[in-house]
Protein backbone atom coordinates (compact mmCIF):
# COMPACT_ATOMS: atom_id res chain seq x y z
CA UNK A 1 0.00 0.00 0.00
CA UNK A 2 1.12 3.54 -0.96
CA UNK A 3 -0.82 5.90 1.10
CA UNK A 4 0.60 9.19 2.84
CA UNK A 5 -1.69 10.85 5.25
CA UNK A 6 0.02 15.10 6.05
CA UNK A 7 -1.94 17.33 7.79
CA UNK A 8 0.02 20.97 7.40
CA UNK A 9 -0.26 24.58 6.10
CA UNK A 10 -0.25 25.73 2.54
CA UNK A 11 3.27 26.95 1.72
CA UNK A 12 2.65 28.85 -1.45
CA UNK A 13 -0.26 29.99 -3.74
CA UNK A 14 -1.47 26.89 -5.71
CA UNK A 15 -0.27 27.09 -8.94
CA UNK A 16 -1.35 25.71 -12.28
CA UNK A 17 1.27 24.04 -14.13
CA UNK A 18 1.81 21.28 -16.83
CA UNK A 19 0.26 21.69 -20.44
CA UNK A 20 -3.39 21.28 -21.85
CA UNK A 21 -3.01 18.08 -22.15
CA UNK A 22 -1.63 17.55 -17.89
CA UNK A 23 -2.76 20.30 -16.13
CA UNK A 24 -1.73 19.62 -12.84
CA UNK A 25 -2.01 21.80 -9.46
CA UNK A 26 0.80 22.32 -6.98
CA UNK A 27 1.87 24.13 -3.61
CA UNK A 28 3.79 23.18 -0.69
CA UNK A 29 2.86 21.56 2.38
CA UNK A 30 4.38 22.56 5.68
CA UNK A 31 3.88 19.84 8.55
CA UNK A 32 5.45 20.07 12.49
CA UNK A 33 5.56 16.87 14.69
CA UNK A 34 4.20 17.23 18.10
CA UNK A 35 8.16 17.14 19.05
CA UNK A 36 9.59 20.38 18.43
CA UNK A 37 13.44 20.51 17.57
CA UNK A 38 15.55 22.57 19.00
CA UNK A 39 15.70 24.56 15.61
CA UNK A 40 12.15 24.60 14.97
CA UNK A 41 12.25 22.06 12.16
CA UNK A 42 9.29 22.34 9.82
CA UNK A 43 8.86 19.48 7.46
CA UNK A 44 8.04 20.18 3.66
CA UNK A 45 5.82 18.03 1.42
CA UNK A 46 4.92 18.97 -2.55
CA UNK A 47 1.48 18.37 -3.32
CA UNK A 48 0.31 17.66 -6.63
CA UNK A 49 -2.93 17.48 -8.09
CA UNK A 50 -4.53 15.90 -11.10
CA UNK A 51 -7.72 14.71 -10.85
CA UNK A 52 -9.98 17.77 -13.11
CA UNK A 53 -12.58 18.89 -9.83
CA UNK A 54 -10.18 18.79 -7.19
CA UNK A 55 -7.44 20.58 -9.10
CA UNK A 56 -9.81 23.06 -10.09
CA UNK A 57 -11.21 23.55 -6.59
CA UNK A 58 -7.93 23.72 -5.07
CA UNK A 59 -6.67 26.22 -7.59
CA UNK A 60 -9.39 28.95 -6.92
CA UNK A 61 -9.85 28.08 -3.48
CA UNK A 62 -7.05 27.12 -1.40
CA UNK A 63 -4.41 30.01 -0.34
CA UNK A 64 -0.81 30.05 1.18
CA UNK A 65 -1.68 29.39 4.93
CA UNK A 66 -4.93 27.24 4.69
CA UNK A 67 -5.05 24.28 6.93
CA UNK A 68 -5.14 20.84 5.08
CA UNK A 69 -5.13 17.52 5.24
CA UNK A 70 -4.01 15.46 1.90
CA UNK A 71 -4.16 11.60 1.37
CA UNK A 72 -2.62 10.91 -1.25
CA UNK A 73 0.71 8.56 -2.95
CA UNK A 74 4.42 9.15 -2.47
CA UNK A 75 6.17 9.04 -6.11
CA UNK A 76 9.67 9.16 -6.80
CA UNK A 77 11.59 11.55 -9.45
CA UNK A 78 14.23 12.74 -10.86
CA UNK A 79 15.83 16.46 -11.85
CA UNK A 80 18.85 17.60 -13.10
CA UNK A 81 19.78 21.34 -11.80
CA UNK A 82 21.68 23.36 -14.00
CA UNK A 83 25.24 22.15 -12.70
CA UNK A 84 24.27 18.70 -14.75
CA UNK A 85 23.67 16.82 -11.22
CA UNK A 86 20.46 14.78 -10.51
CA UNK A 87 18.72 14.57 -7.52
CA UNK A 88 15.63 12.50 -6.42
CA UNK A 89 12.25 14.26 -5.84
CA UNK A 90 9.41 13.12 -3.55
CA UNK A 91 5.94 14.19 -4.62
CA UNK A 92 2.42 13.53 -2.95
CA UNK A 93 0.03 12.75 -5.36
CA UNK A 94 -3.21 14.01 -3.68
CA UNK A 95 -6.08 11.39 -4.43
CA UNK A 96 -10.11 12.22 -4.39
CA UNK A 97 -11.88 15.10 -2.85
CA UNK A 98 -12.93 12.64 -0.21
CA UNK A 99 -9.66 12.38 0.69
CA UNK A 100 -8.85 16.03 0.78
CA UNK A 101 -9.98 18.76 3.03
CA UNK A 102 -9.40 22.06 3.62
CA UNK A 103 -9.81 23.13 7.24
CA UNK A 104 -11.35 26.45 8.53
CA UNK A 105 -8.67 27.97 10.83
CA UNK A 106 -9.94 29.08 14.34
């Protein structure tokens, strides 16, 4: 089973990326343990989004700071950064709407 369950903050506006053919919706997802590091560690996830109704929803909707939770998959990448050197990426695909909420903030 694949399945990653974050609970976080919106790092960035959601933006709209890909082509007409793969739109796809991303932002950042900062999460904190309930043990707090001596430097304040904050964890961050990249969220993607495919599926047509939830992209679209998250687009217009969600903002940088919005409380989330995502279920979604972990996949694996790769990237080369202008120096020629690869590194592996880590990407949360976020699955259906049920299994994606944004959170009114108190």
């Amino acid at each position: 089973i694949n399945q990653v369950t974050l609970l976080g903050r919106v790092g960035i506006e959601p933006q709209l990326r890909g082509s007409d053919a793969t739109p796809v919706v991303v932002f950042t997802l900062a999460t904190n343990s309930n043990y707090r590091y001596e430097t304040g560690m904050t964890q961050w996830h990249r969220i993607s989004v495919f599926k047509p109704f939830l992209r679209n929803t998250v687009h217009q909707h969600m903002r940088k700071g919005s409380r989330v939770l995502v279920q979604g998959r972990l996949v694996y990448g790769e990237v080369t950064d202008a120096k020629g050197v690869g590194h592996i990426t880590s990407t949360v695909v976020a699955g259906t709407a049920s299994q994606f909420s944004l959170l009114l903030s108190r």
